[in-house]
C-alpha atoms as a PDB file:
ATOM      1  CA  UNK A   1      69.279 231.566  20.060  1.00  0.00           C
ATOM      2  CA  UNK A   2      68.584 231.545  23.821  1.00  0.00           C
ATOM      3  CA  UNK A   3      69.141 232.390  26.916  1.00  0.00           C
ATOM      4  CA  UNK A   4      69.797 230.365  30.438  1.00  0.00           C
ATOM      5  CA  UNK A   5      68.364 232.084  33.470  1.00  0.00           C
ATOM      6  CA  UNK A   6      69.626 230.677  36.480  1.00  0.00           C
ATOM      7  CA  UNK A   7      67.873 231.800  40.059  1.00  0.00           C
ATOM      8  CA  UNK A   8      68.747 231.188  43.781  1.00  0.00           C
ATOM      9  CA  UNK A   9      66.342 229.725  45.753  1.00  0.00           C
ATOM     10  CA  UNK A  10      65.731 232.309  49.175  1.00  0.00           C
ATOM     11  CA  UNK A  11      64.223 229.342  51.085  1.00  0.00           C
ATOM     12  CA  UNK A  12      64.887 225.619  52.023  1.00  0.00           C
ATOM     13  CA  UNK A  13      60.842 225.670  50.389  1.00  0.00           C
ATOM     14  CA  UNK A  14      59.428 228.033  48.191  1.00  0.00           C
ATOM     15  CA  UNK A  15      56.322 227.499  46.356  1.00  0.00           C
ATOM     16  CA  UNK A  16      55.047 228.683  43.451  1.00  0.00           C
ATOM     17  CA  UNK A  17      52.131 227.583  41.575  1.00  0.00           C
ATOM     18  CA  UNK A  18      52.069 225.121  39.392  1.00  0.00           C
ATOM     19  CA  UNK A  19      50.607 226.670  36.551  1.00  0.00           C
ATOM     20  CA  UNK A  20      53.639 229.576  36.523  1.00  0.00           C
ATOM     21  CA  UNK A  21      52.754 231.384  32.231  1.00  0.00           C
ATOM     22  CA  UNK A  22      50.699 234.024  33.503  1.00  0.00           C
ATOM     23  CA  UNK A  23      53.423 235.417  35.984  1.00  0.00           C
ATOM     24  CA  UNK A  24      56.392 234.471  33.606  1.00  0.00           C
ATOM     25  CA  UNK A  25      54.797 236.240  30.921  1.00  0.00           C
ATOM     26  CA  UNK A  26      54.244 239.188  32.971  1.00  0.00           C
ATOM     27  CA  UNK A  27      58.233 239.125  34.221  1.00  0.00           C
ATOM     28  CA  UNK A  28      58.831 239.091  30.757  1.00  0.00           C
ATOM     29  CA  UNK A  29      56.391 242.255  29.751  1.00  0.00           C
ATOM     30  CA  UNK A  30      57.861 244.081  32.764  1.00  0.00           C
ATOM     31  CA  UNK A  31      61.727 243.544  32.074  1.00  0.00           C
ATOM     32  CA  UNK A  32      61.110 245.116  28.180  1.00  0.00           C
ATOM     33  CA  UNK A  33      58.562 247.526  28.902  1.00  0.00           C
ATOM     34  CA  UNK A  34      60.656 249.900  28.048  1.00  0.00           C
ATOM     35  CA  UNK A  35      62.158 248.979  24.590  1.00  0.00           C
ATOM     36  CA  UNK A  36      58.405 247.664  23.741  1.00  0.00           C
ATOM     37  CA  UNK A  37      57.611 251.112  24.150  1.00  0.00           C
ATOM     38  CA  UNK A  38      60.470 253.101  22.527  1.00  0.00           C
ATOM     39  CA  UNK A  39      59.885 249.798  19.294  1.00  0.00           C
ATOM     40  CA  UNK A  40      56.300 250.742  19.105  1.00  0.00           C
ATOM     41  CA  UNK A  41      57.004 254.660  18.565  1.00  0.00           C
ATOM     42  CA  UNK A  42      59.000 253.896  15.917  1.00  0.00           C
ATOM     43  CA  UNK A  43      57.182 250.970  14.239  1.00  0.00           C
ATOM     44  CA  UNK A  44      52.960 250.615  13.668  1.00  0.00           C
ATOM     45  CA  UNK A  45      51.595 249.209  16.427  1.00  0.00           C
ATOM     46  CA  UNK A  46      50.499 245.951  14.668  1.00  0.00           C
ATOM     47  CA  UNK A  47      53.825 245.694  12.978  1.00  0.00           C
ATOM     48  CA  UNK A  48      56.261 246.197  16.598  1.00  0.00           C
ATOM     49  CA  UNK A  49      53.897 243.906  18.839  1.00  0.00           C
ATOM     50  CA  UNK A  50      54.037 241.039  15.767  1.00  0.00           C
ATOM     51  CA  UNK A  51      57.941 241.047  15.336  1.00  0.00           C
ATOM     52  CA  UNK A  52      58.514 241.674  19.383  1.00  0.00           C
ATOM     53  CA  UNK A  53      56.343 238.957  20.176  1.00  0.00           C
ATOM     54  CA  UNK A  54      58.381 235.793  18.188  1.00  0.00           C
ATOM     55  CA  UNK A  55      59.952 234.304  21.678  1.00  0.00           C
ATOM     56  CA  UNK A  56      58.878 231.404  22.995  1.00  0.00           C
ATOM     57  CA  UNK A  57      60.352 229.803  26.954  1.00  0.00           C
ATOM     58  CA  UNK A  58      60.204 226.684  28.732  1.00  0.00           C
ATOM     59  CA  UNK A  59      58.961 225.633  31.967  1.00  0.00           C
ATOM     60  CA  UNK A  60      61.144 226.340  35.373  1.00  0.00           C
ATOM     61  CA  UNK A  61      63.519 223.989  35.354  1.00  0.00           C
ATOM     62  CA  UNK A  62      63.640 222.975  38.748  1.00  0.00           C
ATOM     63  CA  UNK A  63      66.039 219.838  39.908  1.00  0.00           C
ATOM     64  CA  UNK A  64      64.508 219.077  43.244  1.00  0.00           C
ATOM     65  CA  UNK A  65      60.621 219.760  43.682  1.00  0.00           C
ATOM     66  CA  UNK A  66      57.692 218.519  44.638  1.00  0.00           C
ATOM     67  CA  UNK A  67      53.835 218.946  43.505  1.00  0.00           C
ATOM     68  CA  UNK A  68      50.705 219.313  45.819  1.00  0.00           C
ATOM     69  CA  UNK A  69      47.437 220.991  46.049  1.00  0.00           C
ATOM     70  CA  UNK A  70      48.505 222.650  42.849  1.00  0.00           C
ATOM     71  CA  UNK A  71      51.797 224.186  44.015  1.00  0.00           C
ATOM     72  CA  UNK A  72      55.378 223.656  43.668  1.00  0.00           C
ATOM     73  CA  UNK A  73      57.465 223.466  46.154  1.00  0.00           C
ATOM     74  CA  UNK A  74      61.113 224.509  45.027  1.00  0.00           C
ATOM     75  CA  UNK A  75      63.055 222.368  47.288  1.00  0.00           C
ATOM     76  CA  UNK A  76      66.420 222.814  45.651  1.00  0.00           C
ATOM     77  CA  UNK A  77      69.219 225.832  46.131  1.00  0.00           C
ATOM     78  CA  UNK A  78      69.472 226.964  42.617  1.00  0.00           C
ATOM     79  CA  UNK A  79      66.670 226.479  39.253  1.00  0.00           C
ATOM     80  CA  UNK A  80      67.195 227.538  35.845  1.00  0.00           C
ATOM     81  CA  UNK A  81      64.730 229.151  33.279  1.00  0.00           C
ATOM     82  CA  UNK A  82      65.470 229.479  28.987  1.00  0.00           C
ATOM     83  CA  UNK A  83      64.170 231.864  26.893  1.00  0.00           C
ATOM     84  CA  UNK A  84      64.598 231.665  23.350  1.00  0.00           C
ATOM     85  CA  UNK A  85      63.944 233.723  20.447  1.00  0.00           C
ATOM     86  CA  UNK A  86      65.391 234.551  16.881  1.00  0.00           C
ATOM     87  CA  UNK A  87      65.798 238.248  17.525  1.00  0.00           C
ATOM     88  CA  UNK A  88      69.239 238.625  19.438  1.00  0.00           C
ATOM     89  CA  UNK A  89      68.546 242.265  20.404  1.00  0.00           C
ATOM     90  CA  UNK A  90      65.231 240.851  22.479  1.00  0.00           C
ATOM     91  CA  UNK A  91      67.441 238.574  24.198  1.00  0.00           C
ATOM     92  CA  UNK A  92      70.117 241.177  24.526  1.00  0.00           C
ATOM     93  CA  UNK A  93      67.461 243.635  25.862  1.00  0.00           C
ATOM     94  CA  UNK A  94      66.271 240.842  28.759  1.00  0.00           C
ATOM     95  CA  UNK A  95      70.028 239.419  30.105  1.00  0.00           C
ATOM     96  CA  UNK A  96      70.918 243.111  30.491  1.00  0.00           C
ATOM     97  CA  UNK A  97      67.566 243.972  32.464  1.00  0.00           C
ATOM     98  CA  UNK A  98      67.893 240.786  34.803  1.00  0.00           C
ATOM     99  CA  UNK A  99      71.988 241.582  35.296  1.00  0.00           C
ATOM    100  CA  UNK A 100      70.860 245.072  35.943  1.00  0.00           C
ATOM    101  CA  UNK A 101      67.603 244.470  38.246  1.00  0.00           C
ATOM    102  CA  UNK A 102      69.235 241.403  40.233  1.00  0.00           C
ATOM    103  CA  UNK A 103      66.439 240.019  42.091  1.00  0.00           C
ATOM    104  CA  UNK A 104      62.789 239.334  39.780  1.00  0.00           C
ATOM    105  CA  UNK A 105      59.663 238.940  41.117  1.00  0.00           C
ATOM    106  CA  UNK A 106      57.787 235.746  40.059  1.00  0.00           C
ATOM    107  CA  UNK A 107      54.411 234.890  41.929  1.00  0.00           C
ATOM    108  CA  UNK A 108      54.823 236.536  45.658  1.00  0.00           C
ATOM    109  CA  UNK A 109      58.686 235.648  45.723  1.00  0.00           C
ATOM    110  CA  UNK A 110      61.754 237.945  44.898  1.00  0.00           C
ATOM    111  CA  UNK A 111      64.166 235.583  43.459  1.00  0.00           C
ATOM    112  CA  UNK A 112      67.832 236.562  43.057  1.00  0.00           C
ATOM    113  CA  UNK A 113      69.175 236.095  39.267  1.00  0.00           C
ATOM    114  CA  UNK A 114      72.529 233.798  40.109  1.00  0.00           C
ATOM    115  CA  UNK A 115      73.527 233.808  36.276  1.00  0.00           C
ATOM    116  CA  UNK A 116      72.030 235.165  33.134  1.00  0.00           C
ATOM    117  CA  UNK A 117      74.441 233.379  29.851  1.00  0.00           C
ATOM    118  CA  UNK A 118      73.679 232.965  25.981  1.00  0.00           C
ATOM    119  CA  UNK A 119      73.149 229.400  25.279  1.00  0.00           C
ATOM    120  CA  UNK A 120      75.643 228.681  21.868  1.00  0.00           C
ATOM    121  CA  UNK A 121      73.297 228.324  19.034  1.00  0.00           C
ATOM    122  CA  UNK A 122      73.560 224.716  17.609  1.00  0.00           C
ATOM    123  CA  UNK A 123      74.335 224.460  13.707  1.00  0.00           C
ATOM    124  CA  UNK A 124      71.461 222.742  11.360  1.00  0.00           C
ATOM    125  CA  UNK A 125      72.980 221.210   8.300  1.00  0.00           C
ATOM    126  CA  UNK A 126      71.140 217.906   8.787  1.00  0.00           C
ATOM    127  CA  UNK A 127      67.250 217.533   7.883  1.00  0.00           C
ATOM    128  CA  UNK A 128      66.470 215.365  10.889  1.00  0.00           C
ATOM    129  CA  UNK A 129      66.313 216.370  14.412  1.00  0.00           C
ATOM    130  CA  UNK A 130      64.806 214.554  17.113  1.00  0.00           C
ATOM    131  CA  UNK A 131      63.751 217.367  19.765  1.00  0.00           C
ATOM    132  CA  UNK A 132      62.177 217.096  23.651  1.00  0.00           C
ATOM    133  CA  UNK A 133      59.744 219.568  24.416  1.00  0.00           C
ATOM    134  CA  UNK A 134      60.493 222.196  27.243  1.00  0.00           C
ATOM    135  CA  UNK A 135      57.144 223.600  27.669  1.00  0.00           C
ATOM    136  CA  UNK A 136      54.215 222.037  26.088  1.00  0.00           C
ATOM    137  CA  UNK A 137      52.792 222.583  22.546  1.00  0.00           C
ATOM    138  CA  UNK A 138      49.524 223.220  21.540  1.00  0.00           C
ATOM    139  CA  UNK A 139      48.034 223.504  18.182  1.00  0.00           C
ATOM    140  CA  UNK A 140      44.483 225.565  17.871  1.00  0.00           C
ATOM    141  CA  UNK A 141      42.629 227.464  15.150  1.00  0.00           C
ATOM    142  CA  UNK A 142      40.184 229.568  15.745  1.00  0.00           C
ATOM    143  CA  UNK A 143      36.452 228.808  14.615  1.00  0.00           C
ATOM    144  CA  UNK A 144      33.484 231.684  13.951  1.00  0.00           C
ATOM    145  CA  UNK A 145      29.916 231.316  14.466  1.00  0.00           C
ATOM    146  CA  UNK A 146      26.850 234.068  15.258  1.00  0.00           C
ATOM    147  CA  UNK A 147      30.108 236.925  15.161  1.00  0.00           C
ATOM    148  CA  UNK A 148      31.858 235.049  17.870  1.00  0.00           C
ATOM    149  CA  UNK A 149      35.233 233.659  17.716  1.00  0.00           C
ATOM    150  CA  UNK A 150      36.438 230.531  19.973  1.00  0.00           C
ATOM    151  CA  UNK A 151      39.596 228.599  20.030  1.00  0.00           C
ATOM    152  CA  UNK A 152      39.993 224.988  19.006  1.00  0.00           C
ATOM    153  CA  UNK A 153      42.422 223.163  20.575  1.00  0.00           C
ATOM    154  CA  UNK A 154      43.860 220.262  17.892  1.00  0.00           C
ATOM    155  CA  UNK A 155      45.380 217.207  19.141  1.00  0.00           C
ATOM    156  CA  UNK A 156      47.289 215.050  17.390  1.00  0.00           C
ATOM    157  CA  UNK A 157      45.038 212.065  16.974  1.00  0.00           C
ATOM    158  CA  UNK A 158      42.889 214.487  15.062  1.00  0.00           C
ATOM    159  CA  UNK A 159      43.329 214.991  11.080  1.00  0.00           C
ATOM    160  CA  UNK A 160      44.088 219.197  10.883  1.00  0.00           C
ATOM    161  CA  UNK A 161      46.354 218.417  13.739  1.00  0.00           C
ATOM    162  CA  UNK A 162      49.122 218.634  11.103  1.00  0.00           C
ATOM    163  CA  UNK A 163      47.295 221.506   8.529  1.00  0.00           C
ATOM    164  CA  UNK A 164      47.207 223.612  11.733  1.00  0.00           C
ATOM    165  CA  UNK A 165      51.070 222.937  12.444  1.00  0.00           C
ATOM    166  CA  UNK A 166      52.121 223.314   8.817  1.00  0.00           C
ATOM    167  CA  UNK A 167      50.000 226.946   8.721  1.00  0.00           C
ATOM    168  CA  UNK A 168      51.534 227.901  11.884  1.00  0.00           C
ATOM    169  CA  UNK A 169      55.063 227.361  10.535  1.00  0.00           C
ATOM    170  CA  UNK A 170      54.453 229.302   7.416  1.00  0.00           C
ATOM    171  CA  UNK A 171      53.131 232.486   9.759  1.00  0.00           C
ATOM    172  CA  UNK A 172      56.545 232.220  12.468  1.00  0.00           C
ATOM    173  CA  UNK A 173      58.221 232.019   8.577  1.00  0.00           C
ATOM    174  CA  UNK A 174      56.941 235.158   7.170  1.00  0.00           C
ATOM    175  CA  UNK A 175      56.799 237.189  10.591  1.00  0.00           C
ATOM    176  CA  UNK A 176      60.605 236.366  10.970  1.00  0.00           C
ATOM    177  CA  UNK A 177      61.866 236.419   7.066  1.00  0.00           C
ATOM    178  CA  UNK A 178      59.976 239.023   5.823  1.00  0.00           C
ATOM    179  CA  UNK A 179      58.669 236.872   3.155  1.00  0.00           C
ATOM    180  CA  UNK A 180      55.915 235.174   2.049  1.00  0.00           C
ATOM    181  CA  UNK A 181      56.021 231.594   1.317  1.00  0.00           C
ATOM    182  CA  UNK A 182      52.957 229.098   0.564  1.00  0.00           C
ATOM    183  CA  UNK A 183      54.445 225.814   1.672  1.00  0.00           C
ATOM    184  CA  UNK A 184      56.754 224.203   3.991  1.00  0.00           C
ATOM    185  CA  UNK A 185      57.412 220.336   4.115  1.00  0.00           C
ATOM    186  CA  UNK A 186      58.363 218.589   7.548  1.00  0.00           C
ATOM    187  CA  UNK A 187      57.464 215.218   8.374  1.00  0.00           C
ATOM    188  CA  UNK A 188      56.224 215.016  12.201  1.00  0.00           C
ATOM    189  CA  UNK A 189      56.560 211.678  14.715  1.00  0.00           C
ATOM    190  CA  UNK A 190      56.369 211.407  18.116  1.00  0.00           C
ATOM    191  CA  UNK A 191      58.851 208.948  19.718  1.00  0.00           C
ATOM    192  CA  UNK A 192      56.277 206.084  20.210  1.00  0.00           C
ATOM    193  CA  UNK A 193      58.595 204.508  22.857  1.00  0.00           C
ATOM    194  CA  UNK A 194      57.378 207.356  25.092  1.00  0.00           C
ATOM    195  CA  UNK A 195      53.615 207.694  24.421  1.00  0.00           C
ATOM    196  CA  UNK A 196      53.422 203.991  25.236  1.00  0.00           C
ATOM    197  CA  UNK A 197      55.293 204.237  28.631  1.00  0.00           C
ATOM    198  CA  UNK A 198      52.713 207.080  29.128  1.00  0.00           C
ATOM    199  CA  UNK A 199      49.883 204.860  28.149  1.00  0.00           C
ATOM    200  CA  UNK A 200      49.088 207.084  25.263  1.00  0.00           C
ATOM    201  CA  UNK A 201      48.543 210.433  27.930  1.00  0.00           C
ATOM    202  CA  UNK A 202      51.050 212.835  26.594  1.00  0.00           C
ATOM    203  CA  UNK A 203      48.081 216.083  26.607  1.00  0.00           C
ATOM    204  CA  UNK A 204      47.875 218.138  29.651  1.00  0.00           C
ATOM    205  CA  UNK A 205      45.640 220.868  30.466  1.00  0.00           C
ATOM    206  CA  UNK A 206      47.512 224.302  31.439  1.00  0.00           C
ATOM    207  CA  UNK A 207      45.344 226.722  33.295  1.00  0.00           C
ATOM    208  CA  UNK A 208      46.553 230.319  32.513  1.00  0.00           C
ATOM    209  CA  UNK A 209      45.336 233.162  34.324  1.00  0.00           C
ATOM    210  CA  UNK A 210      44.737 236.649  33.281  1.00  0.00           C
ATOM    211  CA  UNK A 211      43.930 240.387  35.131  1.00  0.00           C
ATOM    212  CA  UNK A 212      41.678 240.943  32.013  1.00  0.00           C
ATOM    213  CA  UNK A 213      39.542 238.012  31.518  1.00  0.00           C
ATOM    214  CA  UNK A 214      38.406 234.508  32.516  1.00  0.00           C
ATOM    215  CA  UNK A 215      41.069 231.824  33.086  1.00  0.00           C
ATOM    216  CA  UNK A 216      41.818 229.885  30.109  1.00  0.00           C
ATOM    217  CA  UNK A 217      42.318 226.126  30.271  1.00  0.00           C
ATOM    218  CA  UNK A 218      44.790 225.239  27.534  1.00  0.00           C
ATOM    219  CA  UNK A 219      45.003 221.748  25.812  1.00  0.00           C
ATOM    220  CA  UNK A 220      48.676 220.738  24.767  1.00  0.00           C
ATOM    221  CA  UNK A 221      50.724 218.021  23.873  1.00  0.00           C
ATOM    222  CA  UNK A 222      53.981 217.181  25.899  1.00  0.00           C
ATOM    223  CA  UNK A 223      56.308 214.393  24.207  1.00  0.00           C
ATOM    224  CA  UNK A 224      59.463 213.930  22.550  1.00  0.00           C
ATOM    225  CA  UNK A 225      59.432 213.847  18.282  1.00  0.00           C
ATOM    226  CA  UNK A 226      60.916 213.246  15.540  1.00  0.00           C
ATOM    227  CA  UNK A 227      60.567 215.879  12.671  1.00  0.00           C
ATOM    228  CA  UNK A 228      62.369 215.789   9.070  1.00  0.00           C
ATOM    229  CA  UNK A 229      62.801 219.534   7.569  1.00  0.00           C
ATOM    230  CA  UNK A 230      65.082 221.801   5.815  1.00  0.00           C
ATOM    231  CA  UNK A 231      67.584 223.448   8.206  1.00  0.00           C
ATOM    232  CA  UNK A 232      66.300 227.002   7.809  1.00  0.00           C
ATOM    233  CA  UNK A 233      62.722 225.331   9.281  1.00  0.00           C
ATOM    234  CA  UNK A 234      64.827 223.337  11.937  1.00  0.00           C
ATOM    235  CA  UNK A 235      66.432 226.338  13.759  1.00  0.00           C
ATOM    236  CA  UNK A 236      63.095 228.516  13.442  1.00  0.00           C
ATOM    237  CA  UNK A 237      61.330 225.766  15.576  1.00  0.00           C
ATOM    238  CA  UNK A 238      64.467 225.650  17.809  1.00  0.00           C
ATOM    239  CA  UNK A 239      64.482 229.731  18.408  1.00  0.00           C
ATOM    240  CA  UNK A 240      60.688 230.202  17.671  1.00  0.00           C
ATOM    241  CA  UNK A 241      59.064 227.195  18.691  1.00  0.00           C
ATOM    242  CA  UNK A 242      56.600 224.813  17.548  1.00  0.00           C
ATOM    243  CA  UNK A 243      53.227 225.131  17.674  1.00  0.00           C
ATOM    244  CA  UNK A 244      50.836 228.065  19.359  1.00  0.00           C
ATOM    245  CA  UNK A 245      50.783 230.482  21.631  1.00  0.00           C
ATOM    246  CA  UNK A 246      54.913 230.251  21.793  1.00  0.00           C
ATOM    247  CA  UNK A 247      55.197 233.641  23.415  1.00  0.00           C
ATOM    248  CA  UNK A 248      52.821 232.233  26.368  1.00  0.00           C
ATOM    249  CA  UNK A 249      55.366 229.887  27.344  1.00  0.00           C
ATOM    250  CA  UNK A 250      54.232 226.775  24.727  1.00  0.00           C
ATOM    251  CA  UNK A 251      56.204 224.974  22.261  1.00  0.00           C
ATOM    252  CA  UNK A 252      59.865 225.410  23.189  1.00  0.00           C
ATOM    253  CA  UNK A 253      62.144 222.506  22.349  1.00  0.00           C
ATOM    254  CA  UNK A 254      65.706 221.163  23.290  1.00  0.00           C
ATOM    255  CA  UNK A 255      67.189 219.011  21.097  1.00  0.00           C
ATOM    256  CA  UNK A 256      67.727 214.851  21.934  1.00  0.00           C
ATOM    257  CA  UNK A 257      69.460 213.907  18.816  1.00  0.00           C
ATOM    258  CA  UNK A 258      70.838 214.865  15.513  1.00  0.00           C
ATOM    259  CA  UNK A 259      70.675 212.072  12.689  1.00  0.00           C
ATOM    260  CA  UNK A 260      71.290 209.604  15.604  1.00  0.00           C
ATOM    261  CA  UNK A 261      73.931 211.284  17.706  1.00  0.00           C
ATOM    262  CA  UNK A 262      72.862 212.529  20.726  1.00  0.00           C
ATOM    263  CA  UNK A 263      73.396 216.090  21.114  1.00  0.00           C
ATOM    264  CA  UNK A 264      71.844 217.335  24.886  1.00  0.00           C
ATOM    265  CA  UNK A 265      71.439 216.007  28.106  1.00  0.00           C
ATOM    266  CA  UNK A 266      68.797 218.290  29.223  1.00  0.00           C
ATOM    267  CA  UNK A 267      65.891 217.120  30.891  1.00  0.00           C
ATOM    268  CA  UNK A 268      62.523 219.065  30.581  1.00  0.00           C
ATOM    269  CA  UNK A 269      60.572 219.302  34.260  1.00  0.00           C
ATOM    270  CA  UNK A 270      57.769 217.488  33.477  1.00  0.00           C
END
């Protein structure tokens, strides 16, 4: 399930930058401080922070904008955000904060919240789905050596692209079902159409910020697919998303079609 966050624009130009996580991610933290808090008194620490943190959200959706010296400019009145997650009482939590709070900060700029409305939840009964992606996905695992851990980033030219993926799903799985499984089958294709009108350049580099440490530059993947799974995997990836990293702002999807019928008109802003 998910959420549509719709904002006014208070200028004829805004800007924001154009890598926007970081500060999305902190809007986010802010809004639910205080159920994270009052969840993490009642739960382990470990335990409230791993079942809180199953949300993923896409990029700003903005309709009219345009991109220089690593800014946005917002150039239209109104842009919309989504935030999805499989835990209605997170999303419950955040559409009563922004009703509440009105106007958000995000970057420097107070935006006011126009509209805050549940998205209806589509219905999986089919195994094939084609989906767009929202927000980038990246696939990583994380490598040891002399006691130091560093992150991999996996692309999907690259053979564990699809181990990584498959180990990923099985985690979001457990975390969200409470049970422990030891394999899931999907069958993942990216709509080749696409990647060849993009010359084969569907990875991007997202830099995302951080009060605590070093900028990270994060390597993702941003292109329509094709995936085969059960339905219960389906709507996971739908409410969850795909990939890494999810509650950073990678790996939400919208879907394109459903066994050949198309089921959304939504562009993603990239």
């Amino acid at each position: 399930m998910r959420i549509k966050v719709t904002f006014k624009n208070p200028k004829r130009k805004t800007v924001l930058p154009i890598n926007t996580n970081y500060y999305l991610v902190k809007l986010i933290k802010h809004l639910t401080y205080e159920y994270r808090r009052y969840l993490t008194s009642l739960l382990p620490g470990e335990r409230a922070n791993k079942d809180f943190d199953v949300y993923t959200f896409s990029q700003l959706i903005i309709p009219e904008r345009k991109i220089e010296d690593f800014m946005i400019s917002i150039l239209s009145p109104e842009f919309h955000w989504y935030i999805s997650s499989p835990y209605y009482q997170f999303l419950g939590i955040l559409a009563k904060e922004f009703r509440t709070q009105k106007k958000v900060k995000i970057y420097n700029t107070f935006f006011e919240v126009e509209a805050v409305r549940f998205v209806p939840v589509p219905e999986f009964s089919d195994s094939e789905v084609q989906f767009t992606c929202l927000s980038p996905m990246t696939v990583l695992k994380k490598e040891g050596n002399n006691g130091q851990t560093r992150k991999k980033y996996i692309l999907p030219d690259q053979d564990d692209f699809y181990q990584a993926l498959e180990k990923d799903l099985k985690y979001k799985y457990n975390v969200i079902n409470k049970k422990q499984i030891d394999k899931i089958d999907f069958d993942l294709e990216f709509d080749q159409e696409y990647v060849k009108r993009k010359n084969n350049r569907i990875t991007k580099v997202i830099t995302l910020e951080s009060e605590s440490r070093a900028q990270e530059q994060v390597r993702c993947v941003l292109a329509p697919f094709k995936i085969k799974a059960s339905p219960e995997v389906l709507q996971m990836i739908y409410d969850a998303g795909i990939g890494q990293m999810n509650s950073m702002g990678f790996g939400m999807v919208e879907i394109v079609k459903k066994n050949g019928h198309k089921k959304s008109n939504l562009r993603a802003s990239h």
